[in-house]
Every structure is written in structure tokens, then in C-alpha cells.
N, C-alpha and C. Protein backbone atom coordinates (compact mmCIF):
# COMPACT_ATOMS: atom_id res chain seq x y z
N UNK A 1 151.61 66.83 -54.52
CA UNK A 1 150.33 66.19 -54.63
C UNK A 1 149.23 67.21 -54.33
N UNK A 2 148.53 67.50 -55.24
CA UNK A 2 146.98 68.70 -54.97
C UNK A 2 146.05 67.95 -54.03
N UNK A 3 145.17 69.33 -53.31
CA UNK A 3 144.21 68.39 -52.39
C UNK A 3 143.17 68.14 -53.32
N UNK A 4 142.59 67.19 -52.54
CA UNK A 4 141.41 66.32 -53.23
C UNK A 4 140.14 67.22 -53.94
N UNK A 5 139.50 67.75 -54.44
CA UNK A 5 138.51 68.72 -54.61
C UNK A 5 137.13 68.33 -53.93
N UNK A 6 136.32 69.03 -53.17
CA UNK A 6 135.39 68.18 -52.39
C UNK A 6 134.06 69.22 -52.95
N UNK A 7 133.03 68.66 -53.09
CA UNK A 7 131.68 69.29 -54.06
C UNK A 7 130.57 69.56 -52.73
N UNK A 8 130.12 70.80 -52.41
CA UNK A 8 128.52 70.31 -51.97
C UNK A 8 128.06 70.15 -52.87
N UNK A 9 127.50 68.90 -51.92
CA UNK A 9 126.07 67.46 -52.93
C UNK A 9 125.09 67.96 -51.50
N UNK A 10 124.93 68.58 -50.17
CA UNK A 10 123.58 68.54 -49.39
C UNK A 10 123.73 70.35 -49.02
N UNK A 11 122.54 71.10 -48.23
CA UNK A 11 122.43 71.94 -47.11
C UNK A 11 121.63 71.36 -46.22
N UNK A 12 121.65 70.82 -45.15
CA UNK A 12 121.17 70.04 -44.21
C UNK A 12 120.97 71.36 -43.29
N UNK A 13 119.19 70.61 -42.70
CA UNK A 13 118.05 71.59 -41.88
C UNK A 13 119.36 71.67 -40.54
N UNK A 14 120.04 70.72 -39.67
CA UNK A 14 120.42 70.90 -38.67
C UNK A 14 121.86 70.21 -38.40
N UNK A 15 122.70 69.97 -37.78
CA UNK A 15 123.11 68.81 -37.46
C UNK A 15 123.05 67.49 -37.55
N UNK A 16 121.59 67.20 -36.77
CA UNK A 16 121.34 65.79 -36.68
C UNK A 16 121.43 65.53 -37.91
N UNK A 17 120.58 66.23 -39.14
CA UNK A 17 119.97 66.08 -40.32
C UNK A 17 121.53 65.63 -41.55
N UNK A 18 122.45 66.38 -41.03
CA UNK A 18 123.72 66.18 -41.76
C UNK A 18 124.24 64.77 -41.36
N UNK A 19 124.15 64.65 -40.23
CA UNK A 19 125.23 63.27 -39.76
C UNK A 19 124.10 62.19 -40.14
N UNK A 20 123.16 62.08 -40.43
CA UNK A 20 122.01 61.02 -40.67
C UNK A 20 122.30 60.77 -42.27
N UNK A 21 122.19 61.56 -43.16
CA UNK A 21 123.01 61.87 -44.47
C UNK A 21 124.19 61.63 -45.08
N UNK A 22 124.99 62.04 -43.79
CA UNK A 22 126.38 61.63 -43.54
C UNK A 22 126.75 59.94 -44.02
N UNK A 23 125.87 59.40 -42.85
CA UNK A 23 125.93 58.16 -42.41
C UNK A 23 125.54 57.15 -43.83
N UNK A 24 124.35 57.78 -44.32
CA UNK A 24 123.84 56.98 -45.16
C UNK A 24 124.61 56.89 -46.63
N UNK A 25 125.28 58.47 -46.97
CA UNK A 25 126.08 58.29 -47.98
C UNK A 25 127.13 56.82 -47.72
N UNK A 26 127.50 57.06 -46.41
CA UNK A 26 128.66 55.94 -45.81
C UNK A 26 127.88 54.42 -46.03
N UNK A 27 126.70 54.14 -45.70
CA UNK A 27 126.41 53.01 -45.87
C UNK A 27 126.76 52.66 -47.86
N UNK A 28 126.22 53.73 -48.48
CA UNK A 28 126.23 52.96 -49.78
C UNK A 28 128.01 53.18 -49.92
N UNK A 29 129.03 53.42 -49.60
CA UNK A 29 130.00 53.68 -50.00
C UNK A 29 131.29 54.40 -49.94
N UNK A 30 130.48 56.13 -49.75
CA UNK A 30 130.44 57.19 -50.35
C UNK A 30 131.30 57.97 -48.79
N UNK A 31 132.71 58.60 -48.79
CA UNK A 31 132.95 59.54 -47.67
C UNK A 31 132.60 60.71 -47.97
N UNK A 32 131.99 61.02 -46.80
CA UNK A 32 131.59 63.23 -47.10
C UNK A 32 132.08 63.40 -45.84
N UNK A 33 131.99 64.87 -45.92
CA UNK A 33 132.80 65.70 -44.64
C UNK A 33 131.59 66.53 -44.45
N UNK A 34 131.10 67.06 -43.09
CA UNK A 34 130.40 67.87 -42.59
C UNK A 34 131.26 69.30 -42.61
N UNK A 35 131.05 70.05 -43.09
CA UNK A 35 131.47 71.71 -43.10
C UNK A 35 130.11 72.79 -42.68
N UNK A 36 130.72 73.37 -41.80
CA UNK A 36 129.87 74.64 -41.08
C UNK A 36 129.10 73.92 -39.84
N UNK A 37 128.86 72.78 -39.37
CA UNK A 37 128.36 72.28 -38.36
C UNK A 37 128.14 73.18 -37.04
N UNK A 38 129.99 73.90 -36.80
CA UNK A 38 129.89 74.45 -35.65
C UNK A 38 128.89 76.42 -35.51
N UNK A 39 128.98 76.50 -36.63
CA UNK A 39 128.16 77.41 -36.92
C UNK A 39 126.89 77.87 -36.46
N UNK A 40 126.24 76.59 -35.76
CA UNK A 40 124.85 76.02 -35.38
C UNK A 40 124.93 76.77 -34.06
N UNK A 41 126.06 76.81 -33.57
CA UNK A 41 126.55 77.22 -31.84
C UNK A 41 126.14 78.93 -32.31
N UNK A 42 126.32 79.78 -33.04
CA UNK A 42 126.29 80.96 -33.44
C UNK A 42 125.08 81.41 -33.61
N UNK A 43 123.97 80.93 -33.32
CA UNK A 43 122.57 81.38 -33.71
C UNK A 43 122.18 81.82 -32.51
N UNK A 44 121.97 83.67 -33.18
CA UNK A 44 121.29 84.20 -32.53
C UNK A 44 122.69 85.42 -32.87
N UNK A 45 123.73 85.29 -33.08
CA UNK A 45 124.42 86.17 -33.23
C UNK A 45 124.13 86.42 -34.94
N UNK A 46 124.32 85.24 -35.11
CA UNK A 46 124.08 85.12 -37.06
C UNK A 46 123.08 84.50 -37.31
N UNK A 47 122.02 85.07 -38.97
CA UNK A 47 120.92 84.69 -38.56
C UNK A 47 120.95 83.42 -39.16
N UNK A 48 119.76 82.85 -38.65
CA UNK A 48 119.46 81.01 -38.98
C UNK A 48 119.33 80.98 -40.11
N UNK A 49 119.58 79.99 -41.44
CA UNK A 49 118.97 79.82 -42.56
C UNK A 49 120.08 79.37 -43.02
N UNK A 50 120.20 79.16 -44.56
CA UNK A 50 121.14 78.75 -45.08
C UNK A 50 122.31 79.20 -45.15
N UNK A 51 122.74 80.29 -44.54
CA UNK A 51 124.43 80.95 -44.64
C UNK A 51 124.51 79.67 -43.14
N UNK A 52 124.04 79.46 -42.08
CA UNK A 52 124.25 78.70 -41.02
C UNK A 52 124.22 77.34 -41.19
N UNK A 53 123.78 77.04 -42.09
CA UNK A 53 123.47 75.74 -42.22
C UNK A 53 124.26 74.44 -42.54
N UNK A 54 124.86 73.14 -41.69
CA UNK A 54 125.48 72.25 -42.09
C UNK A 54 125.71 71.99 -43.33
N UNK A 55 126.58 71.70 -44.18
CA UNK A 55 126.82 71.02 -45.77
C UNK A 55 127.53 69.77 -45.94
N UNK A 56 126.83 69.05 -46.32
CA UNK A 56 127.83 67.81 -46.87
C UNK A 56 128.94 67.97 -47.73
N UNK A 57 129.66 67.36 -48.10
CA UNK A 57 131.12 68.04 -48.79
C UNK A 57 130.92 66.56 -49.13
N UNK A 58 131.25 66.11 -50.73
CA UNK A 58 131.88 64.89 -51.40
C UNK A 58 133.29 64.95 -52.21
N UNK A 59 133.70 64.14 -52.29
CA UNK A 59 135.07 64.00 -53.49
C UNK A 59 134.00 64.59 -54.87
N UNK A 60 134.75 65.15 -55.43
CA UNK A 60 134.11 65.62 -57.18
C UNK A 60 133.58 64.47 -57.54
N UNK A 61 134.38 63.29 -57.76
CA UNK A 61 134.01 61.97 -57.97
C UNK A 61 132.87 61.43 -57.59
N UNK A 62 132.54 61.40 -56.41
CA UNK A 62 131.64 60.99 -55.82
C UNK A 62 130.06 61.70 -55.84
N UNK A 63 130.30 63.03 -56.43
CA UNK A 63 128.79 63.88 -56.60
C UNK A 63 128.05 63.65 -57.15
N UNK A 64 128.05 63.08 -58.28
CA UNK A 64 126.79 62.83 -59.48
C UNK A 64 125.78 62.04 -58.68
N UNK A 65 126.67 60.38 -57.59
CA UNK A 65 126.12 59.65 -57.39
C UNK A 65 125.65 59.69 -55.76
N UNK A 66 126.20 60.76 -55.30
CA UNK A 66 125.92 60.97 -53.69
C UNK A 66 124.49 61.92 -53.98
N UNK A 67 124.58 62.92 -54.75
CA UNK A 67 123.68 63.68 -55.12
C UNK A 67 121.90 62.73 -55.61
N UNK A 68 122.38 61.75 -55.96
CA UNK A 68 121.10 61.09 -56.59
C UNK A 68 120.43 60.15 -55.38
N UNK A 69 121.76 60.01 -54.95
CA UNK A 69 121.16 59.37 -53.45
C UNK A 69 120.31 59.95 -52.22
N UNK A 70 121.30 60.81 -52.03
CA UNK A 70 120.11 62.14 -51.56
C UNK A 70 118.55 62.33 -51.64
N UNK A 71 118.98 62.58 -53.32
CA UNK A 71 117.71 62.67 -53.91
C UNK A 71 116.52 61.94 -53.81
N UNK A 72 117.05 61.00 -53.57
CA UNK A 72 116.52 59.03 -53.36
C UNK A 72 115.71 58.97 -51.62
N UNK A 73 116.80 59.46 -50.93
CA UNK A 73 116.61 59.60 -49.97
C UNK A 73 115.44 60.30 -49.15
N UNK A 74 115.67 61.47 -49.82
CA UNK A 74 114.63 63.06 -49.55
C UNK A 74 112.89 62.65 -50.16
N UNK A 75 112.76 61.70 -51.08
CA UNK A 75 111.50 61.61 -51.97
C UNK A 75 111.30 60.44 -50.62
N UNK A 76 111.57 59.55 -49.87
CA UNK A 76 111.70 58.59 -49.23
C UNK A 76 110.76 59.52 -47.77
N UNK A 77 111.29 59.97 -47.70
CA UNK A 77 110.53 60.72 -46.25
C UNK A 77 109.51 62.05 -46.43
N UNK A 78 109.15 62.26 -47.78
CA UNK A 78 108.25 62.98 -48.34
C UNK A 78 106.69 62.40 -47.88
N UNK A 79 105.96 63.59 -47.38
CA UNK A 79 104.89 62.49 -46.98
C UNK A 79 104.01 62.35 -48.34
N UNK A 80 103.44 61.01 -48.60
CA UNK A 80 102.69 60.86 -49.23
C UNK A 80 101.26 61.50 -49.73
N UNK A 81 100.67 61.62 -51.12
CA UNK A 81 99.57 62.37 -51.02
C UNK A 81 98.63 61.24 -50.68
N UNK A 82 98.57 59.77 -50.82
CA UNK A 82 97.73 58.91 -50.69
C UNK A 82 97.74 58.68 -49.36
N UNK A 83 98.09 58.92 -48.52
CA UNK A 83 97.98 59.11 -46.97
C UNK A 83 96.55 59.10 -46.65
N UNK A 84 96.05 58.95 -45.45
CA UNK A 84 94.68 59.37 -45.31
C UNK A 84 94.77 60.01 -44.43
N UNK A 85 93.72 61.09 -44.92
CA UNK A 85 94.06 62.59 -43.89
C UNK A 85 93.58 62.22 -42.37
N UNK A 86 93.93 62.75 -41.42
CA UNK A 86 94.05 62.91 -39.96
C UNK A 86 93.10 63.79 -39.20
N UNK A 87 91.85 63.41 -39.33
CA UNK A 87 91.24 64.61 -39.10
C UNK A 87 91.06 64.19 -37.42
N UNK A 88 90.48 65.43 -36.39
CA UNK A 88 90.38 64.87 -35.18
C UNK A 88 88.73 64.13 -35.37
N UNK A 89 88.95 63.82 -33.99
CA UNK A 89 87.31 62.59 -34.02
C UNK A 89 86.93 62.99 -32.13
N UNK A 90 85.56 62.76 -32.56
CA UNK A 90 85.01 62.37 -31.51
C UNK A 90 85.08 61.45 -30.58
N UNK A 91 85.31 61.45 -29.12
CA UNK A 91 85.35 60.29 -28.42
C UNK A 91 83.99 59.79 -28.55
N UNK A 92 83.69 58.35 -28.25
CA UNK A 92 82.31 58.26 -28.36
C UNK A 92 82.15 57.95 -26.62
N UNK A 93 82.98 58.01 -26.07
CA UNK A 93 82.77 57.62 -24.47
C UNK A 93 82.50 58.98 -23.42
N UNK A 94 83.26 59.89 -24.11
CA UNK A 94 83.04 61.42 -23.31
C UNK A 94 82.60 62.35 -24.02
N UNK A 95 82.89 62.32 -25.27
CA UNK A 95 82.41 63.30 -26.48
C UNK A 95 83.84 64.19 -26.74
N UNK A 96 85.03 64.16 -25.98
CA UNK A 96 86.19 64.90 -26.29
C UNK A 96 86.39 64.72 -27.32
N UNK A 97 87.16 66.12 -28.09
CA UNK A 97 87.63 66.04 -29.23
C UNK A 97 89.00 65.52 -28.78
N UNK A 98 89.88 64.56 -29.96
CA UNK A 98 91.05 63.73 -30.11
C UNK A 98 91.39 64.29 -31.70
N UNK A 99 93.05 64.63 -31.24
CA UNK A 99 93.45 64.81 -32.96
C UNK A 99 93.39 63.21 -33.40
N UNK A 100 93.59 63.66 -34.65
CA UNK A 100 93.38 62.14 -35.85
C UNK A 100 94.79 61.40 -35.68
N UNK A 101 95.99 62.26 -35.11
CA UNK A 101 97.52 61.40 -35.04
C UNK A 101 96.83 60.16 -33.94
N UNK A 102 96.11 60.18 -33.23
CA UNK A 102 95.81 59.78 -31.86
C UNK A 102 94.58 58.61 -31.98
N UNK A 103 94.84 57.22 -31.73
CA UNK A 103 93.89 56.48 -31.83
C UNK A 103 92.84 56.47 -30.18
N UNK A 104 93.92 56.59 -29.10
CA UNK A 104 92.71 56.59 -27.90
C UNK A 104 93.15 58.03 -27.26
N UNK A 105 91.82 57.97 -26.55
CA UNK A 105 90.91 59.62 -26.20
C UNK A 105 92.40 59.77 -25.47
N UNK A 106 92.42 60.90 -24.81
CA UNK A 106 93.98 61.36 -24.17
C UNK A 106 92.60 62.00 -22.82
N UNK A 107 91.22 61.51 -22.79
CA UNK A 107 90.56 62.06 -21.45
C UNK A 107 90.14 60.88 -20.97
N UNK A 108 89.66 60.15 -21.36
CA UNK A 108 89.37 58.66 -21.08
C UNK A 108 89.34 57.40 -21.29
N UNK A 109 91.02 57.67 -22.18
CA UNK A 109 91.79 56.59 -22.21
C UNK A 109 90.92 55.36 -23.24
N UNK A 110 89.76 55.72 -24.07
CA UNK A 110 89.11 55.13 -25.05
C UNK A 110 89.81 54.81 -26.01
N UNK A 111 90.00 53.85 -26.56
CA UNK A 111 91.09 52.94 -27.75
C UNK A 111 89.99 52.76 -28.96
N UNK A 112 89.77 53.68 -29.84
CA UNK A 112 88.54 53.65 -30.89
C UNK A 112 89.20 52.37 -31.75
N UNK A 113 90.53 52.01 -31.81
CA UNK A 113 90.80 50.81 -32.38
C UNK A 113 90.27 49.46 -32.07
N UNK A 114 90.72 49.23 -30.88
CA UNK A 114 90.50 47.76 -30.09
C UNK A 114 89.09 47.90 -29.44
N UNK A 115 87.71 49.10 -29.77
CA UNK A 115 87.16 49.00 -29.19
C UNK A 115 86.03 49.21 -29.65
């Protein structure tokens, strides 16, 4: 009996990033194997980037459609261009500048939302 033939369908940024991938191929169906994971332990001897980097592994079978999922996946956490940009703001209670991620002042606790 030959072994199974297994395809990279990902290169995943880290660990976490593989088993999250991992997981989700698994929800629609789909088994993959993590290859090079432990590799991650080696940085700094070998350099970081894609020779280091986690890979998803699929059955041949399974690539066309693990691959599109991915794909599916990756456009999913893309940030949007219709976003509205983040600019920082003025407190109006102290005058501190606040980045735009941030609805109240981080100096005097001002909530420009509820307020």
C-alpha cells in the first residue's frame, strides 16, 4: 500500500497561525498535518522567514478545496479599505492627544462616546 501524497495548500506567519488554519480546514471537513512547527524553537540559530516557517500539509485530494478555503479565509481578516481611518483626537477635557484605536482619554479617563 503507497503513502498517502500530502500537498502544501498554507506557509503560516507562526504556530498559532497554523493550528488556527489547521482547525478551520477541520471544521469544514478537511485533515492537514502541521510540518516544520518545531523549527520555530531554532530561531536565532536559523534565520526567521519562510525556510522556518510552519506549513499545512493536505491529502492531494483535498488541495484544490483546502486551498480556496484559505483563500476565503485570508480575504476575511484583510482589513477593509472602507474602514474609517483612525486618526488620534483631541481630548476635549485636558487637551491630550488619544490615538483614534481609543474612544476614552487614557489621562482623564474622558469617554468621547457616552459623553
Amino acid at each position: 500500500m503507497s503513502e498517502p501524497v500530502l500537498r502544501e495548500v498554507y506557509i503560516a506567519a507562526d504556530p498559532a497561525d497554523a493550528h488556527v488554519n489547521k482547525l478551520y480546514l477541520a471544521d469544514e471537513g478537511i485533515v492537514a498535518r502541521i510540518s516544520g512547527e518545531q523549527l520555530q524553537s531554532a530561531m536565532g540559530d536559523l534565520p526567521p522567514g519562510e525556510a522556518t516557517a510552519p506549513r499545512l500539509l493536505v491529502l492531494e485530494a483535498d488541495y484544490d478545496r483546502a486551498k480556496e478555503l484559505i483563500a476565503r479565509a485570508e480575504s476575511l481578516h484583510r482589513y477593509s479599505s472602507d474602514l474609517p481611518e483612525l486618526t488620534p483626537w483631541a481630548c476635549p477635557k485636558c487637551s491630550e492627544s488619544v490615538d483614534g484605536t481609543f474612544d476614552i482619554c487614557w489621562n482623564c479617563q474622558y469617554d468621547r462616546v457616552t459623553e
